[in-house]
Protein backbone atom coordinates (compact mmCIF):
# COMPACT_ATOMS: atom_id res chain seq x y z
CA UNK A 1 148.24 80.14 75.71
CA UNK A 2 148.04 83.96 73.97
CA UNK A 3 144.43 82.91 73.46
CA UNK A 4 143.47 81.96 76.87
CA UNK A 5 145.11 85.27 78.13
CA UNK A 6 143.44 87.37 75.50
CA UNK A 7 139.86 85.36 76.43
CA UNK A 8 140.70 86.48 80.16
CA UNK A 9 141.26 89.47 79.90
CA UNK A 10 138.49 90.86 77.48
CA UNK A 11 135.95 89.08 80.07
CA UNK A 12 137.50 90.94 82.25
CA UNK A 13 137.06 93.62 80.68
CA UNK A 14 133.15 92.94 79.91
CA UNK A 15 132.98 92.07 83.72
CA UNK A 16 134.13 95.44 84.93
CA UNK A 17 131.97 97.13 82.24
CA UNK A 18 128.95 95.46 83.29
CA UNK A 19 129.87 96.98 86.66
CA UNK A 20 130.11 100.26 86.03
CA UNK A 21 127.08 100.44 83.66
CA UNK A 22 124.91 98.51 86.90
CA UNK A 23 126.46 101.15 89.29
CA UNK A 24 125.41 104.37 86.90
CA UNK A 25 127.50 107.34 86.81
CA UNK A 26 129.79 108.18 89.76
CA UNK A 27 128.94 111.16 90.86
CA UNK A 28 128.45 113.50 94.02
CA UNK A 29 125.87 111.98 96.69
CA UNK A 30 125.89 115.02 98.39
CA UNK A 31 122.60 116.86 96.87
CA UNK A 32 120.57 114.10 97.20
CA UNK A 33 117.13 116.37 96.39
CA UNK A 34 118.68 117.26 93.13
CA UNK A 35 119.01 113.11 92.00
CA UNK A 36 115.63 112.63 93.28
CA UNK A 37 113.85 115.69 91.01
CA UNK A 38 115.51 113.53 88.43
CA UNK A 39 113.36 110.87 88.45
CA UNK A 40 110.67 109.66 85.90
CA UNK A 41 107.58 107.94 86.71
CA UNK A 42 107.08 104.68 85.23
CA UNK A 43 103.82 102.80 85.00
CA UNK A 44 104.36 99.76 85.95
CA UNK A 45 100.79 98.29 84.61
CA UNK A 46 101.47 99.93 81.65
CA UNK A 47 105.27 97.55 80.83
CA UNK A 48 103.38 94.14 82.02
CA UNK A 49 100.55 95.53 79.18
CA UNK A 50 103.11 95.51 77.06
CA UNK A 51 105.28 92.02 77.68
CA UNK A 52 102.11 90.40 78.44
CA UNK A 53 101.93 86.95 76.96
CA UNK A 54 98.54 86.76 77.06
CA UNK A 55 98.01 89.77 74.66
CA UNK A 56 101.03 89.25 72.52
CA UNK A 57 98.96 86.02 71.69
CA UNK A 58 95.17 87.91 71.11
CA UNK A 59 96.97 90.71 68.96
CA UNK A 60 98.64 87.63 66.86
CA UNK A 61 95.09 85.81 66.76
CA UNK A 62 93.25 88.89 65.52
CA UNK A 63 95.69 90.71 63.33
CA UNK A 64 96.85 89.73 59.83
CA UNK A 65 100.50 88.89 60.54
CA UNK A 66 101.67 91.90 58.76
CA UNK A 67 100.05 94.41 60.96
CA UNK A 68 100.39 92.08 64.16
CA UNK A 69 104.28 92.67 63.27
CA UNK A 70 103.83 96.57 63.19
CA UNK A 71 102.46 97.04 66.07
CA UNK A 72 104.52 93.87 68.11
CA UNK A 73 107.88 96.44 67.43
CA UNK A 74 105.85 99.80 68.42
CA UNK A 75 105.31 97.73 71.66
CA UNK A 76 108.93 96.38 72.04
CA UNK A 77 110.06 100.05 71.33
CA UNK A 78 107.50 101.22 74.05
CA UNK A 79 108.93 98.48 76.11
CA UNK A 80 112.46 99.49 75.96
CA UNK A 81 111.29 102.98 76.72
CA UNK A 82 109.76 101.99 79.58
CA UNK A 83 112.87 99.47 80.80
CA UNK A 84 115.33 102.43 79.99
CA UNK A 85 113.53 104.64 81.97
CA UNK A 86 113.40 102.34 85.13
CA UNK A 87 117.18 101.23 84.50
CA UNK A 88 118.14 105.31 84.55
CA UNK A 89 115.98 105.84 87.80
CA UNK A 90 118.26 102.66 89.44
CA UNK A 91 121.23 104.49 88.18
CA UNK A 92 120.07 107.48 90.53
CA UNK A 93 118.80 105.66 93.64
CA UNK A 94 122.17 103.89 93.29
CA UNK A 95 123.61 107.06 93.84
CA UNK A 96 120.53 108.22 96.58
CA UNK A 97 121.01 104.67 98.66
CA UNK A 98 124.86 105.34 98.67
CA UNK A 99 124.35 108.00 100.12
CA UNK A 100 121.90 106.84 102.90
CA UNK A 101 124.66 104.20 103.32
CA UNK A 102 127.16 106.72 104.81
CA UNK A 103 124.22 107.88 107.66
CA UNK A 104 124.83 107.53 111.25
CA UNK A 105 121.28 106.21 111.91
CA UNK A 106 121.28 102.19 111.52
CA UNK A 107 118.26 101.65 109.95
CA UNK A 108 118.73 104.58 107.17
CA UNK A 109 122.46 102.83 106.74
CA UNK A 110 120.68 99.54 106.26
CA UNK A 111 117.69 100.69 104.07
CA UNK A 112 120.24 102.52 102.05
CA UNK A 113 122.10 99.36 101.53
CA UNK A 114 119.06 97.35 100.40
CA UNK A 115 118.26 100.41 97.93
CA UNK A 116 121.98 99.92 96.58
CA UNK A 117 121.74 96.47 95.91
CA UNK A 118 118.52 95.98 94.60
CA UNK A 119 118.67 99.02 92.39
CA UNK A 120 122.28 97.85 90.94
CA UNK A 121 120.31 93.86 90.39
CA UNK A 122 117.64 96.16 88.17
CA UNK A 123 120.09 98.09 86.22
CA UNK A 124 121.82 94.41 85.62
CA UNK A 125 118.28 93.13 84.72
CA UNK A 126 117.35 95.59 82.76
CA UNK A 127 120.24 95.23 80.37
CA UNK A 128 119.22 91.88 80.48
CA UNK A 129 115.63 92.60 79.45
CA UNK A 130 117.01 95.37 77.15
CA UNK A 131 118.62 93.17 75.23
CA UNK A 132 115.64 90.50 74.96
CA UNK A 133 113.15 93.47 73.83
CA UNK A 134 115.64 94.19 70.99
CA UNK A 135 115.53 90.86 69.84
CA UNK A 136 111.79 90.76 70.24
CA UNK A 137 111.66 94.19 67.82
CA UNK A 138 114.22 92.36 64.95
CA UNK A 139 112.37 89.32 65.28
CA UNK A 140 108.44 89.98 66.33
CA UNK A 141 107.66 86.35 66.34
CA UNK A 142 110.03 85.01 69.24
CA UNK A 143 108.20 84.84 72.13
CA UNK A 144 109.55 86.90 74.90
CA UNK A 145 108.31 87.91 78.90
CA UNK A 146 110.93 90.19 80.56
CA UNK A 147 108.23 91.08 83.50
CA UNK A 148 110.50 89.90 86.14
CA UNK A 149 111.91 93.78 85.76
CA UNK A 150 108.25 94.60 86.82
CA UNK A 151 109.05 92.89 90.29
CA UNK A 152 112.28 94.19 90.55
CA UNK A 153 111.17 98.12 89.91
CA UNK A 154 108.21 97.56 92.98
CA UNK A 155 110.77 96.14 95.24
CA UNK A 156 113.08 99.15 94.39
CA UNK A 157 110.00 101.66 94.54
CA UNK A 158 109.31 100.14 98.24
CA UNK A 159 112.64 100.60 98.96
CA UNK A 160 112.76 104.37 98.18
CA UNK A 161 109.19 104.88 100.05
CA UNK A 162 111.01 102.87 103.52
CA UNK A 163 113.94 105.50 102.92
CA UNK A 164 112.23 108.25 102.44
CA UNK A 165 110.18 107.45 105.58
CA UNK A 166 113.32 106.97 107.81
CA UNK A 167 114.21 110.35 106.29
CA UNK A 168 111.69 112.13 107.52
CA UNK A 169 110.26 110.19 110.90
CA UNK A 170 112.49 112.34 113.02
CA UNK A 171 111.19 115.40 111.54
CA UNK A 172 107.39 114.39 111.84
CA UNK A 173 108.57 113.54 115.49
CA UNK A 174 110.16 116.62 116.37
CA UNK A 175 106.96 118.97 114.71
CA UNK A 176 104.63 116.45 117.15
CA UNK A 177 105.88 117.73 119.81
């Protein structure tokens, strides 16, 4: 019985960390220009390059396994750069969509939401993918494709383009006329 309870609760535990490590740091949404200079670019060609199946196979057909090893970790640790980077940038559009969340206008509200929840699934992904690119550095030979965080990342990037275009349309409208 002591077990079970102690099994509970540090899943519990884990659960709510997950949480609060896929919702980034809680901070003030009210200087929304400052979270947004925050931001660093990611190329997204550049990450498939990397996690590419395709030429994780040529490198290991063409190197001596020795070298193919080498360079397999430099591109798991360019890899994890690259999915750190992108899970930091969901931590702050987290923060930017809340913040849409709480406008008046409908469609802002709603594009915030979608910015919220689909930049909290890439943070969760990402730890996900995190994880598998450490496991391809300690073992290069295991096969592994985390490029579904490549999808997720465009989706958010859309995301941020629709909101920033809400932002702005009634400014573009009002200097029309």
């Amino acid at each position: 019985m002591t077990v079970t309870v102690i099994l509970v609760l540090v899943g519990l535990l884990a659960l709510a960390g997950l949480l609060v490590l896929a919702k980034g740091h809680v901070g003030s949404t009210a200087n929304v220009e400052n979270l947004t200079e925050q931001l660093r670019s990611v190329d997204v060609e550049a990450f498939r390059n990397l996690v590419d199946p395709g030429e994780e196979q040529f490198l290991r057909a063409n190197l001596p396994g020795s070298e193919f090893r080498k360079i397999q970790r430099e591109r798991m640790l360019a890899a994890i750069e690259y999915v750190s980077c992108a899970a930091r940038n969901g931590a702050i559009l987290t923060r930017v969509g809340d913040a849409a969340r709480h406008s008046p206008e409908p469609s802002m509200a709603a594009a915030g939401e979608k910015l919220v929840d689909t930049a909290i699934r890439l943070r969760l992904y990402a730890f996900h993918a995190m994880a598998t690119l450490y496991l391809g550095l300690v073992l290069p030979g295991v096969r592994i494709s985390p490029v579904g965080i490549a999808e997720s990342y465009e989706q958010m990037t859309r995301l941020v383009v629709l909101l920033g275009c809400f932002q702005h349309a009634p400014q573009g409208v009002a200097a029309a006329l």
